[in-house]
C-alpha atoms as a PDB file:
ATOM      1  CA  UNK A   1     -29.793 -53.069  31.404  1.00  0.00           C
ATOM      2  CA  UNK A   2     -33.308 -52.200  32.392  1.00  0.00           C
ATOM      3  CA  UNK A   3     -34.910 -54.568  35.467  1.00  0.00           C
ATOM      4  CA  UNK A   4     -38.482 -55.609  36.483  1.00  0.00           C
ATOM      5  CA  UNK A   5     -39.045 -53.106  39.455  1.00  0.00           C
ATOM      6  CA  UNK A   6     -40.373 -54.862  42.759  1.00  0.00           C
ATOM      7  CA  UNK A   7     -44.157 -54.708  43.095  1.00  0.00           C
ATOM      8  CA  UNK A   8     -44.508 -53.471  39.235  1.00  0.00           C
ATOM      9  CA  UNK A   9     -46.238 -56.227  37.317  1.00  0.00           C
ATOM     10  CA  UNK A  10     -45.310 -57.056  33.797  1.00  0.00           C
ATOM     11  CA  UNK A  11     -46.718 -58.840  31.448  1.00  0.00           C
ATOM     12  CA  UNK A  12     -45.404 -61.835  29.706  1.00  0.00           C
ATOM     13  CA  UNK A  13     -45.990 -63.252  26.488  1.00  0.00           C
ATOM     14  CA  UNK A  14     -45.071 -66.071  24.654  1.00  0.00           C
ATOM     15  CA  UNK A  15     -46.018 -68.726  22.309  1.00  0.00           C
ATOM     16  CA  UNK A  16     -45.861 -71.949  23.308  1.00  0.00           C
ATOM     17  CA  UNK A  17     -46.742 -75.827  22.031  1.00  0.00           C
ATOM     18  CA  UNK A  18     -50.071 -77.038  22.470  1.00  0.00           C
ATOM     19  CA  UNK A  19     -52.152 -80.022  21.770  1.00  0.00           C
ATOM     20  CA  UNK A  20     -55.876 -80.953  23.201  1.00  0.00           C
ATOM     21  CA  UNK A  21     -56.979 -84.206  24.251  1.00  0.00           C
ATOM     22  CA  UNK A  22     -60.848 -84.867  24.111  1.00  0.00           C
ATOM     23  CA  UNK A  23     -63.074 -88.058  24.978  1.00  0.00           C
ATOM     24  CA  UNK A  24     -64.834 -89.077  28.534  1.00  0.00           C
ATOM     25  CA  UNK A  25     -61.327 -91.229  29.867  1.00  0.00           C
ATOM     26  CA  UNK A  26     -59.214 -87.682  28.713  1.00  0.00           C
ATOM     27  CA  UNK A  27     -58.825 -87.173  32.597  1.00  0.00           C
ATOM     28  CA  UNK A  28     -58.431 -90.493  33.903  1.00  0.00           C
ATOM     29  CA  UNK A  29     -55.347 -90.964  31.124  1.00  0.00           C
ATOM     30  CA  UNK A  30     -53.706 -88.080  31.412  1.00  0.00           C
ATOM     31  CA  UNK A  31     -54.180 -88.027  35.530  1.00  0.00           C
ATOM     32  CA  UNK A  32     -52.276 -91.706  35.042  1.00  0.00           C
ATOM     33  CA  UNK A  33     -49.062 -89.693  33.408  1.00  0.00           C
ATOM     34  CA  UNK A  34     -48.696 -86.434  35.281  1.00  0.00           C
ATOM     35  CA  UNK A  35     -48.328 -85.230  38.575  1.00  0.00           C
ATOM     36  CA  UNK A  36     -51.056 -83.246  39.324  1.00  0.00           C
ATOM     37  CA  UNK A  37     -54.419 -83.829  40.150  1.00  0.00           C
ATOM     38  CA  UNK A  38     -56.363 -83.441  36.811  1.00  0.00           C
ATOM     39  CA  UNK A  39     -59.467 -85.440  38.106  1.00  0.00           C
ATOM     40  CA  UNK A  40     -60.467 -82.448  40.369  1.00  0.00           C
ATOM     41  CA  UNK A  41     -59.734 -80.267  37.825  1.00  0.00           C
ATOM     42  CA  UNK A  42     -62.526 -77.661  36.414  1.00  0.00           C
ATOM     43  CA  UNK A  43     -61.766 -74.679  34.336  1.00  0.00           C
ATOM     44  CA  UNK A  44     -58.509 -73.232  35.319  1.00  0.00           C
ATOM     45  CA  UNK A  45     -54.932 -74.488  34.534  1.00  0.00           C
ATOM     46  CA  UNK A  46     -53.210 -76.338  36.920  1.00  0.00           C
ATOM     47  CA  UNK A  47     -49.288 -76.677  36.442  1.00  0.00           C
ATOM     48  CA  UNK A  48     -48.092 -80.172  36.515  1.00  0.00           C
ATOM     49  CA  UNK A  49     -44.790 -82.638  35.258  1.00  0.00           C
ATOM     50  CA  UNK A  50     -44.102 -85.672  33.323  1.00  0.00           C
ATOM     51  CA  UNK A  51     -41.737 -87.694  34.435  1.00  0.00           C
ATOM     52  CA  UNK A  52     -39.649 -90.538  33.325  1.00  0.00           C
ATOM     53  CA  UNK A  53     -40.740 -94.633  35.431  1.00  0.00           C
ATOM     54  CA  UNK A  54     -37.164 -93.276  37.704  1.00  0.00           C
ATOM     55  CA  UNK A  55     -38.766 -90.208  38.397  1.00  0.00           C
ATOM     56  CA  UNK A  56     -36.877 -88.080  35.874  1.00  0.00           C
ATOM     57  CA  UNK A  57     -38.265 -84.956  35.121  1.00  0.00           C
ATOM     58  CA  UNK A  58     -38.893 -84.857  31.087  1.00  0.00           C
ATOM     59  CA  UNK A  59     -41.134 -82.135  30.204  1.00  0.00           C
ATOM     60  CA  UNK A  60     -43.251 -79.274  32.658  1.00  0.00           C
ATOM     61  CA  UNK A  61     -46.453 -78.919  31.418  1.00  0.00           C
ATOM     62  CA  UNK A  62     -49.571 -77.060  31.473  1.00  0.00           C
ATOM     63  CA  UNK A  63     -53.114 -78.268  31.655  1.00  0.00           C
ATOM     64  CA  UNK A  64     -55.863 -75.809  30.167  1.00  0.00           C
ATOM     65  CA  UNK A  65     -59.601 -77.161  31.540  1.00  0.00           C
ATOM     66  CA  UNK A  66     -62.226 -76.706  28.938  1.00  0.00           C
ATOM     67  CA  UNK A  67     -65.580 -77.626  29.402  1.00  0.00           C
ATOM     68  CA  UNK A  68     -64.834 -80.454  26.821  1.00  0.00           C
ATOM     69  CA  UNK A  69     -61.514 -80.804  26.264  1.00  0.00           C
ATOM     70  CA  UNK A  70     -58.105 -80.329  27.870  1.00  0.00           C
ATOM     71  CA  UNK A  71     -55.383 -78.285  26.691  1.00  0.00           C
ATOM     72  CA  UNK A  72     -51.782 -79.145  26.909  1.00  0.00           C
ATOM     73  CA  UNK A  73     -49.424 -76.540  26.897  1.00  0.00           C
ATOM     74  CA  UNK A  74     -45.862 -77.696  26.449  1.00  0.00           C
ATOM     75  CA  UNK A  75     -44.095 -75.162  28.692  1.00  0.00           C
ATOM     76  CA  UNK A  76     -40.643 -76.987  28.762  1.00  0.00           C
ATOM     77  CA  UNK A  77     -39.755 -80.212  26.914  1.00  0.00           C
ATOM     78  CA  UNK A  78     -39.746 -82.344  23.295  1.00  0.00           C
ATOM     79  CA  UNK A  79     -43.483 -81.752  22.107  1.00  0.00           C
ATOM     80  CA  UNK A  80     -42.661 -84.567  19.766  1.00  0.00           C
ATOM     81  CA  UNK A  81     -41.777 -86.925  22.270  1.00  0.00           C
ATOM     82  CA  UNK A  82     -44.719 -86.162  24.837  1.00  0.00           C
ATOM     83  CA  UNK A  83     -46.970 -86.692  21.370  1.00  0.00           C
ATOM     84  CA  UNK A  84     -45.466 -90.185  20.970  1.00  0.00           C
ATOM     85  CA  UNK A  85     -45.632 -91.439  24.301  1.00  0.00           C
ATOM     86  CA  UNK A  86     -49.395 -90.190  25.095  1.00  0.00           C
ATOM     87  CA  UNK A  87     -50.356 -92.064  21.948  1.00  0.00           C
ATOM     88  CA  UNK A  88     -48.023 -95.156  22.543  1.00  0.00           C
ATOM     89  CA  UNK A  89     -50.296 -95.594  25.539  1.00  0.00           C
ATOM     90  CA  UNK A  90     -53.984 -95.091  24.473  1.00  0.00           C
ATOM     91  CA  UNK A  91     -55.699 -98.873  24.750  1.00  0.00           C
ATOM     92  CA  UNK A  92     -58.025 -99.129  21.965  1.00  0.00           C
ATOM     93  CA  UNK A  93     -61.022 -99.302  24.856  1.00  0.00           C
ATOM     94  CA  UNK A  94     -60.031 -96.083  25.435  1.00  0.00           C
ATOM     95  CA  UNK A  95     -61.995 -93.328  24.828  1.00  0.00           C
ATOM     96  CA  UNK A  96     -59.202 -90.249  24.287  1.00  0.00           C
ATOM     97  CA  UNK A  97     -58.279 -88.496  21.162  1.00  0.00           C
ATOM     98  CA  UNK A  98     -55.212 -86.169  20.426  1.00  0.00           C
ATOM     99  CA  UNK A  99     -55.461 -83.530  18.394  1.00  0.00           C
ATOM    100  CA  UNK A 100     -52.630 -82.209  16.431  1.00  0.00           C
ATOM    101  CA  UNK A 101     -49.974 -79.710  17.518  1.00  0.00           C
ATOM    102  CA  UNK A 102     -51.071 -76.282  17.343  1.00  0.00           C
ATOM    103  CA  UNK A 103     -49.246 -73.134  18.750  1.00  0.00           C
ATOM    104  CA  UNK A 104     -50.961 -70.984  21.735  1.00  0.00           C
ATOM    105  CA  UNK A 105     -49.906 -68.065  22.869  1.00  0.00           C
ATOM    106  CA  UNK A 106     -49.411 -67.725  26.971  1.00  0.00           C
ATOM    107  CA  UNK A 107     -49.946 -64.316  28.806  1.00  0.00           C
ATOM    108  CA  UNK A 108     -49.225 -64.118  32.204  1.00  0.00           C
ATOM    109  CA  UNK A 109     -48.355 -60.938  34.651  1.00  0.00           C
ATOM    110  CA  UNK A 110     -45.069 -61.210  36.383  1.00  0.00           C
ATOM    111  CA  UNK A 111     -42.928 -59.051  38.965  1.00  0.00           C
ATOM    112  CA  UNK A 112     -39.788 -59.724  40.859  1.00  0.00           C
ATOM    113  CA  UNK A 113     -40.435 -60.921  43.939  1.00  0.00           C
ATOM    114  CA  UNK A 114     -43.092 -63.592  43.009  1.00  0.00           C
ATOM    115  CA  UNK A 115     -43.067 -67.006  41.904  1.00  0.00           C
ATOM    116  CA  UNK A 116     -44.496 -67.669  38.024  1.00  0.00           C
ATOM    117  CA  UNK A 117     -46.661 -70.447  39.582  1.00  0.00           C
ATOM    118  CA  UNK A 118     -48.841 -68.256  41.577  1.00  0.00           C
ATOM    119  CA  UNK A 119     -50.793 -66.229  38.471  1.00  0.00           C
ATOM    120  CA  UNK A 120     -52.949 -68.143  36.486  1.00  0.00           C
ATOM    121  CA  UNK A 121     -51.708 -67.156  32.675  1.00  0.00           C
ATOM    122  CA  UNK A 122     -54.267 -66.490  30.104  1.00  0.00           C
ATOM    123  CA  UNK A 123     -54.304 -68.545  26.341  1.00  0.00           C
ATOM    124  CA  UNK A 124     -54.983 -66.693  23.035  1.00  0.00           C
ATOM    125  CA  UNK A 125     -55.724 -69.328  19.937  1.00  0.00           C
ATOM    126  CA  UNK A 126     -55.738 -65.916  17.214  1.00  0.00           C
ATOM    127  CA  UNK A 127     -54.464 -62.336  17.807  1.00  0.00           C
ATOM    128  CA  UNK A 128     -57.568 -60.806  18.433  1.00  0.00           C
ATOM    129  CA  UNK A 129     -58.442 -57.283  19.422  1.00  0.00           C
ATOM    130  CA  UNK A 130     -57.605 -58.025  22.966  1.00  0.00           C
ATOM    131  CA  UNK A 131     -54.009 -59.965  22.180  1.00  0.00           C
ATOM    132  CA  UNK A 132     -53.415 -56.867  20.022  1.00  0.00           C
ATOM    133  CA  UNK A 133     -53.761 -54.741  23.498  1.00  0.00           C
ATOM    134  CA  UNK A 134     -51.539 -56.872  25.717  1.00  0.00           C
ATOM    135  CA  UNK A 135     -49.008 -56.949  22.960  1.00  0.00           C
ATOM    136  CA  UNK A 136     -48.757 -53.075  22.274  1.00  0.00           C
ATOM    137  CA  UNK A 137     -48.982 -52.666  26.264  1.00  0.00           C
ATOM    138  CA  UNK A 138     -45.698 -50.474  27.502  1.00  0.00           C
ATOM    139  CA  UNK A 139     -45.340 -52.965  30.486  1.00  0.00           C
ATOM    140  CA  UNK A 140     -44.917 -55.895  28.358  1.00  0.00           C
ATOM    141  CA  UNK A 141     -41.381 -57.352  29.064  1.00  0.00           C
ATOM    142  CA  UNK A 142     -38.655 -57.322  27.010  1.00  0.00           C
ATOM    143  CA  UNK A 143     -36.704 -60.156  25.630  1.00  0.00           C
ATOM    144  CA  UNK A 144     -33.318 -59.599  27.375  1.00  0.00           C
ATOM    145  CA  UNK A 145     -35.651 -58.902  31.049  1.00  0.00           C
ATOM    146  CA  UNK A 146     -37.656 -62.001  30.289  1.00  0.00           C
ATOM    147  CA  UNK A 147     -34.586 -64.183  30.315  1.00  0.00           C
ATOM    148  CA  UNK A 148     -33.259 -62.838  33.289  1.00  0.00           C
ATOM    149  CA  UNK A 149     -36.916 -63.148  35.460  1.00  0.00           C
ATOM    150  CA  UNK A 150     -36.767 -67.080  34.122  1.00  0.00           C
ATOM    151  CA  UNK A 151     -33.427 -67.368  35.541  1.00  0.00           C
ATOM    152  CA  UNK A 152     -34.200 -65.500  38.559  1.00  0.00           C
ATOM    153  CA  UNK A 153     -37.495 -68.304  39.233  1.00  0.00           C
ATOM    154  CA  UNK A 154     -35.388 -71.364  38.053  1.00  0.00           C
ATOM    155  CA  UNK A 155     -37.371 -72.196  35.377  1.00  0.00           C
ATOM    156  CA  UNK A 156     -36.133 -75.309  33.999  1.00  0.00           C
ATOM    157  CA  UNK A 157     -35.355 -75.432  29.872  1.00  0.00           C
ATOM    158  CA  UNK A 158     -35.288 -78.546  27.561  1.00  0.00           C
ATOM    159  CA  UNK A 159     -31.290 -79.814  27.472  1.00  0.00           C
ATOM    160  CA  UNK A 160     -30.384 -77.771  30.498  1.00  0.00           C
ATOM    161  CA  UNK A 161     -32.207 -78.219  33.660  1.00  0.00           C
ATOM    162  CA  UNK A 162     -34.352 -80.865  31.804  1.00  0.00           C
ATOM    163  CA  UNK A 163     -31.522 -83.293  30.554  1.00  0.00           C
ATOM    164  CA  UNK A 164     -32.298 -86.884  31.648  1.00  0.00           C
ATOM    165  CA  UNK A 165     -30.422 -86.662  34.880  1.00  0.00           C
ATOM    166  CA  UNK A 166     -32.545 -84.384  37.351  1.00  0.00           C
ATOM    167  CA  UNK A 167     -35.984 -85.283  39.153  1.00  0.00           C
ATOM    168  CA  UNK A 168     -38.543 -81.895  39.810  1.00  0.00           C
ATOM    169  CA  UNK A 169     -37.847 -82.007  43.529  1.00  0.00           C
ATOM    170  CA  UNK A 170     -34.442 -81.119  43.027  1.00  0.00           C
ATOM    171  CA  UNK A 171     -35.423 -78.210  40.503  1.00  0.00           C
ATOM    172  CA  UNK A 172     -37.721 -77.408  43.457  1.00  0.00           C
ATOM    173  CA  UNK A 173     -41.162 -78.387  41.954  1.00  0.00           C
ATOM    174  CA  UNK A 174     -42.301 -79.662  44.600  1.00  0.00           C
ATOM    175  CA  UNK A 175     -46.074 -77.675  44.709  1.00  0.00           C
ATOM    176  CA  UNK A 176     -46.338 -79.476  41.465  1.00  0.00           C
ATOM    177  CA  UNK A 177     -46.540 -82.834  42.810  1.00  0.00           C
ATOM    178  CA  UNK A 178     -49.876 -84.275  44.327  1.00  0.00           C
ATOM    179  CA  UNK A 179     -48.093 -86.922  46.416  1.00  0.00           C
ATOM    180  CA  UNK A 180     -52.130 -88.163  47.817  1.00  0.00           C
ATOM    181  CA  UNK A 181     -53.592 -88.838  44.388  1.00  0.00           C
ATOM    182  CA  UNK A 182     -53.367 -92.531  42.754  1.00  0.00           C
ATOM    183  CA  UNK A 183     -50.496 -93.629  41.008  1.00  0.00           C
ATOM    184  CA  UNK A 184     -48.547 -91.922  37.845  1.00  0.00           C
ATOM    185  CA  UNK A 185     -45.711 -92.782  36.047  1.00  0.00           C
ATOM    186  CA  UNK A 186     -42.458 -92.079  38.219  1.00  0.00           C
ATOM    187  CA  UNK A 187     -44.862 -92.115  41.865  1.00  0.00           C
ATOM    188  CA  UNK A 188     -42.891 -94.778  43.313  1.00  0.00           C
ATOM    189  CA  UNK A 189     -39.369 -92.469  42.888  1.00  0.00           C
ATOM    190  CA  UNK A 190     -41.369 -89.679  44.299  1.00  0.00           C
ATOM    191  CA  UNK A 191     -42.457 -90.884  47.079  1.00  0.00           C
ATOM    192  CA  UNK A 192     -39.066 -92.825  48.016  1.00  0.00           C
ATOM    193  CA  UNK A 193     -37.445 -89.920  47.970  1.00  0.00           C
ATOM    194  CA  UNK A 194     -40.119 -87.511  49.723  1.00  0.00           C
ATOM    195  CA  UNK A 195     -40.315 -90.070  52.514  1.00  0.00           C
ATOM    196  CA  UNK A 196     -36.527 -90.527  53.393  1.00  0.00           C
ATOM    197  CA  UNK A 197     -35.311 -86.739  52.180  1.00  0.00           C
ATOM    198  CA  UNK A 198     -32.620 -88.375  50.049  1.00  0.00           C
ATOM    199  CA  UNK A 199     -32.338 -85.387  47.991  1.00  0.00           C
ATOM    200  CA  UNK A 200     -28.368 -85.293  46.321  1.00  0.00           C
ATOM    201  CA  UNK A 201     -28.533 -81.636  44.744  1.00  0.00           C
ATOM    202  CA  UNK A 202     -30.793 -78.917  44.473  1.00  0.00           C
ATOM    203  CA  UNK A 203     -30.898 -76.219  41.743  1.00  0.00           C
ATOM    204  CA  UNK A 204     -29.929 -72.250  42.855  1.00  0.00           C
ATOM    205  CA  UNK A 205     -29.248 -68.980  40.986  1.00  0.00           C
ATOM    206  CA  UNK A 206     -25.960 -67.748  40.256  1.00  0.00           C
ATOM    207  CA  UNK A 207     -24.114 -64.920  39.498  1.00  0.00           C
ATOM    208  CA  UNK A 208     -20.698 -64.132  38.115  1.00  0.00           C
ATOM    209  CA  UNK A 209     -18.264 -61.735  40.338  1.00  0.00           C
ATOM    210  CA  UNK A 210     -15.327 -62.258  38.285  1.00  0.00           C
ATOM    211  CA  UNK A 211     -14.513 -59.634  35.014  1.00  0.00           C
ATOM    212  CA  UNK A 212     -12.760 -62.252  33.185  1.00  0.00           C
ATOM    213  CA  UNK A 213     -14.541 -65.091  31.684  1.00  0.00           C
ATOM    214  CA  UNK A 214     -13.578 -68.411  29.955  1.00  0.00           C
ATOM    215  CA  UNK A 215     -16.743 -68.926  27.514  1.00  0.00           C
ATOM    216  CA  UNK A 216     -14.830 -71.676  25.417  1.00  0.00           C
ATOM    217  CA  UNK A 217     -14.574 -73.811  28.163  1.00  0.00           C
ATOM    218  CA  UNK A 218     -16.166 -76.662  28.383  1.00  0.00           C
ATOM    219  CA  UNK A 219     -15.953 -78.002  32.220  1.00  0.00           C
ATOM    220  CA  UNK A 220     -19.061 -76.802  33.584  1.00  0.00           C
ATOM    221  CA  UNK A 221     -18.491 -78.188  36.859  1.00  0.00           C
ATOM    222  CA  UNK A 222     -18.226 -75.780  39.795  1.00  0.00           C
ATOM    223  CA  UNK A 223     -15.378 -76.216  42.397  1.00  0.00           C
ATOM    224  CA  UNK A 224     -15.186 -75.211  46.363  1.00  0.00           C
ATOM    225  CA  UNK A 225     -12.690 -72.810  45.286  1.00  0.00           C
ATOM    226  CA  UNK A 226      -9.412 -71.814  43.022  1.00  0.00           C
ATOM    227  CA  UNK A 227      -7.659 -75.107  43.574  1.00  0.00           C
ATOM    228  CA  UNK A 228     -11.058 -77.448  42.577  1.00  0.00           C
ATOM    229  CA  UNK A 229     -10.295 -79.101  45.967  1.00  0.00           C
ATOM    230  CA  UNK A 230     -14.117 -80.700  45.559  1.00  0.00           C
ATOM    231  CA  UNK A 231     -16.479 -80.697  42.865  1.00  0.00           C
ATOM    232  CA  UNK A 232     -19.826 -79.331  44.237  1.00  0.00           C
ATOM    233  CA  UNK A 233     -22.163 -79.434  41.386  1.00  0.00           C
ATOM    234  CA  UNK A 234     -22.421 -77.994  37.803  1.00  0.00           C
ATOM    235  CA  UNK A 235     -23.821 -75.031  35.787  1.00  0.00           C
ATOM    236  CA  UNK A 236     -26.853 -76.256  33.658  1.00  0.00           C
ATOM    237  CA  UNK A 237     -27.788 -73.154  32.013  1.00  0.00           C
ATOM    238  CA  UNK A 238     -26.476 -69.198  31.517  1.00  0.00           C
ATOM    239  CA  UNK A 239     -27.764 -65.684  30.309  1.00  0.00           C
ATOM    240  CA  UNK A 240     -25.032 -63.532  28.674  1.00  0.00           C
ATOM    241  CA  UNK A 241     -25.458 -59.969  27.807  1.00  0.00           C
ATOM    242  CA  UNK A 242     -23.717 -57.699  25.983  1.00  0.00           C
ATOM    243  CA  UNK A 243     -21.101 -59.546  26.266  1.00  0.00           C
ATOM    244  CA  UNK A 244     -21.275 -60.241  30.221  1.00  0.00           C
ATOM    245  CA  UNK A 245     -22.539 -63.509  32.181  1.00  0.00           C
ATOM    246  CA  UNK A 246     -25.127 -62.035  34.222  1.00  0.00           C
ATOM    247  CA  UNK A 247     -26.461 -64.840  35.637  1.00  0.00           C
ATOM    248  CA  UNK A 248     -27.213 -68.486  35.470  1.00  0.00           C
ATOM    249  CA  UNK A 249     -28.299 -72.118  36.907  1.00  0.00           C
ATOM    250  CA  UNK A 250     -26.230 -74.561  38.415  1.00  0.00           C
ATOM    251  CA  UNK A 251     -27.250 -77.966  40.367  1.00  0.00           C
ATOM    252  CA  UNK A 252     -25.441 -77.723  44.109  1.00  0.00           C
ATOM    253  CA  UNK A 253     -24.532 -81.048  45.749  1.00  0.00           C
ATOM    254  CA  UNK A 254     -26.751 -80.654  49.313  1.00  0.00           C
ATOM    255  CA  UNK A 255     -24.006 -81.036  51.798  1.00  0.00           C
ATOM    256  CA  UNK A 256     -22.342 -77.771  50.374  1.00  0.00           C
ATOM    257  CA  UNK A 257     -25.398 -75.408  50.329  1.00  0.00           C
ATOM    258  CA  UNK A 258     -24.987 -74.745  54.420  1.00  0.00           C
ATOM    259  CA  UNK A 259     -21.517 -74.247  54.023  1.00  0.00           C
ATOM    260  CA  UNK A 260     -20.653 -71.914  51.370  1.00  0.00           C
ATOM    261  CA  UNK A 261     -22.433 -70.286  49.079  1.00  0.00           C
ATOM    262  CA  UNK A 262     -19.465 -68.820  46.756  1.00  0.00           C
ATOM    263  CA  UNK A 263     -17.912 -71.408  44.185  1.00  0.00           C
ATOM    264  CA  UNK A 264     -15.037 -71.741  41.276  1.00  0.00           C
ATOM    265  CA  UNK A 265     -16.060 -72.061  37.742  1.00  0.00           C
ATOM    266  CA  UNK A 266     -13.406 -72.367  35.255  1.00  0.00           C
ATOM    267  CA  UNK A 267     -15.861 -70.716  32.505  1.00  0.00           C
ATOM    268  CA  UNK A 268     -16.743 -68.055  35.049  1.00  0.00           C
ATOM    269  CA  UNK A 269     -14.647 -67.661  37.876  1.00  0.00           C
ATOM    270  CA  UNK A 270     -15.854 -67.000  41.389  1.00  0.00           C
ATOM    271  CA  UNK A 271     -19.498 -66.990  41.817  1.00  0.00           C
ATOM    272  CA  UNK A 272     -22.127 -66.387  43.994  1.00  0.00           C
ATOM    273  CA  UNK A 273     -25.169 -68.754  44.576  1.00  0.00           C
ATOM    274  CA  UNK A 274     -28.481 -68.036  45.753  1.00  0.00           C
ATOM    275  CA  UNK A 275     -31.994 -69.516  46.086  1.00  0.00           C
ATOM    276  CA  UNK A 276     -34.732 -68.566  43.446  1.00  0.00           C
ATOM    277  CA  UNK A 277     -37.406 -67.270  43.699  1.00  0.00           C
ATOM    278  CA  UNK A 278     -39.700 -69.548  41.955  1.00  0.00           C
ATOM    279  CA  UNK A 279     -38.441 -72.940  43.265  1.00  0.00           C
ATOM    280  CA  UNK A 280     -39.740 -74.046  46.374  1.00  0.00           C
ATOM    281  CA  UNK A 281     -36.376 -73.359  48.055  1.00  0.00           C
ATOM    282  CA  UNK A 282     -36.605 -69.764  49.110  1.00  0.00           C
END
């Protein structure tokens, strides 16, 4: 298995979702529904989340500034949905318009020691002359590589990391947050939770020590050891190749993280945990 060297960049790409909204209230709605600040937004992209009224992270977006439009790139969650619920809300004194899906495709330069939130990606509409370069480049990054780096940052996936149950704090996105802009839908859960630290879990990397795996299984709940004693959290998400778990996701209960960090999984056996290196716990 070939590996991103440390301090050699690589370059990413991938299509992704997209849709643009237009009309002089496009950043006053859409600053009402994510996390970021789009109001002082002008011409870059600014990562940001949309989260459920409890605070639930639903889909991790990415906000293109035009001069007269903005661009959202679905990175993680139900296009579909976001589509629905961004129209659901548009008053009819409002002056925003959605444009139909389209699909973008997102080039970024990575490496292995730096978070994915730190370059600014670039957004190609048509393969063009330039696209064409990138694509035939010998650093671009294979498939099998690419899905280890995500791991390795904690990038969250729709129906893993993103399944109705966890809030962006504990995925550590907390950089995406503005927590001094005006409200947005899930601020109040936010801030509750900000303010008296009463985070339950937090996501970390794992990796598989055992030879002998139980794929079939379907307890994904991890254990303080052999005996499952206590349940300290479960695996969300996991990257197999040929025919070996390399590595994966889980969601550790807080008051284990200082105490061990090697647990029981009956699909994997003993494994090791360890922070990413794109979540804010590092």
């Amino acid at each position: 298995m070939s590996k991103i060297k440390e301090n050699k960049e690589q370059i990413w790409i991938e299509k992704f979702d997209c849709f643009s909204i237009t009309g002089k209230d496009s950043k006053r709605f859409l600053n009402g529904i994510t996390t970021g600040n789009i109001i002082d937004l002008n011409n870059k992209v600014l990562k940001t989340c949309w989260l459920s009224p409890k605070g639930i992270l639903k889909s991790l977006l990415e906000i293109n500034c035009l001069e007269n439009k903005l661009e959202v790139i679905v990175f993680a969650g139900n296009t579909g949905e976001i589509r629905k619920y961004f129209n659901d809300i548009i008053f009819p004194s409002d002056d925003v318009l959605l444009s139909e899906t389209f699909s973008i495709t997102r080039l970024q330069q990575v490496d292995e020691i730096s978070s994915w939130r730190i370059t600014q990606p670039i957004f190609f509409k048509n393969e063009n002359k330039q696209y064409d370069f990138y694509k035939n480049n010998p650093n671009l990054i294979n498939t099998n590589d690419l899905q280890l780096w995500k791991i390795n940052q904690a990038i969250p996936s729709l129906d893993h990391e993103i399944n109705g149950k966890n809030n962006p704090l504990e995925l550590g996105l907390t950089d995406l947050i503005d927590f001094k802009k005006g409200c947005y839908l899930g601020q109040e859960t936010m801030s509750k939770i900000r303010n008296v630290s009463s985070l339950k879990q937090e996501i970390r990397v794992w990796t598989a020590k055992d030879k002998v795996l139980n794929i079939e299984s379907v307890n994904n709940k991890l254990y303080s050891n052999q005996n499952k004693e206590k349940s300290v959290g479960y695996i969300t998400s996991f990257y197999k190749l040929d025919s070996q778990i390399i590595k994966g996701l889980a969601m550790i209960k807080r008051k284990y993280l200082d105490q061990e960090n090697s647990f029981f999984s009956d699909n994997f056996g003993q494994i090791s945990v360890d922070k990413s290196i794109g979540s804010t716990f590092l």
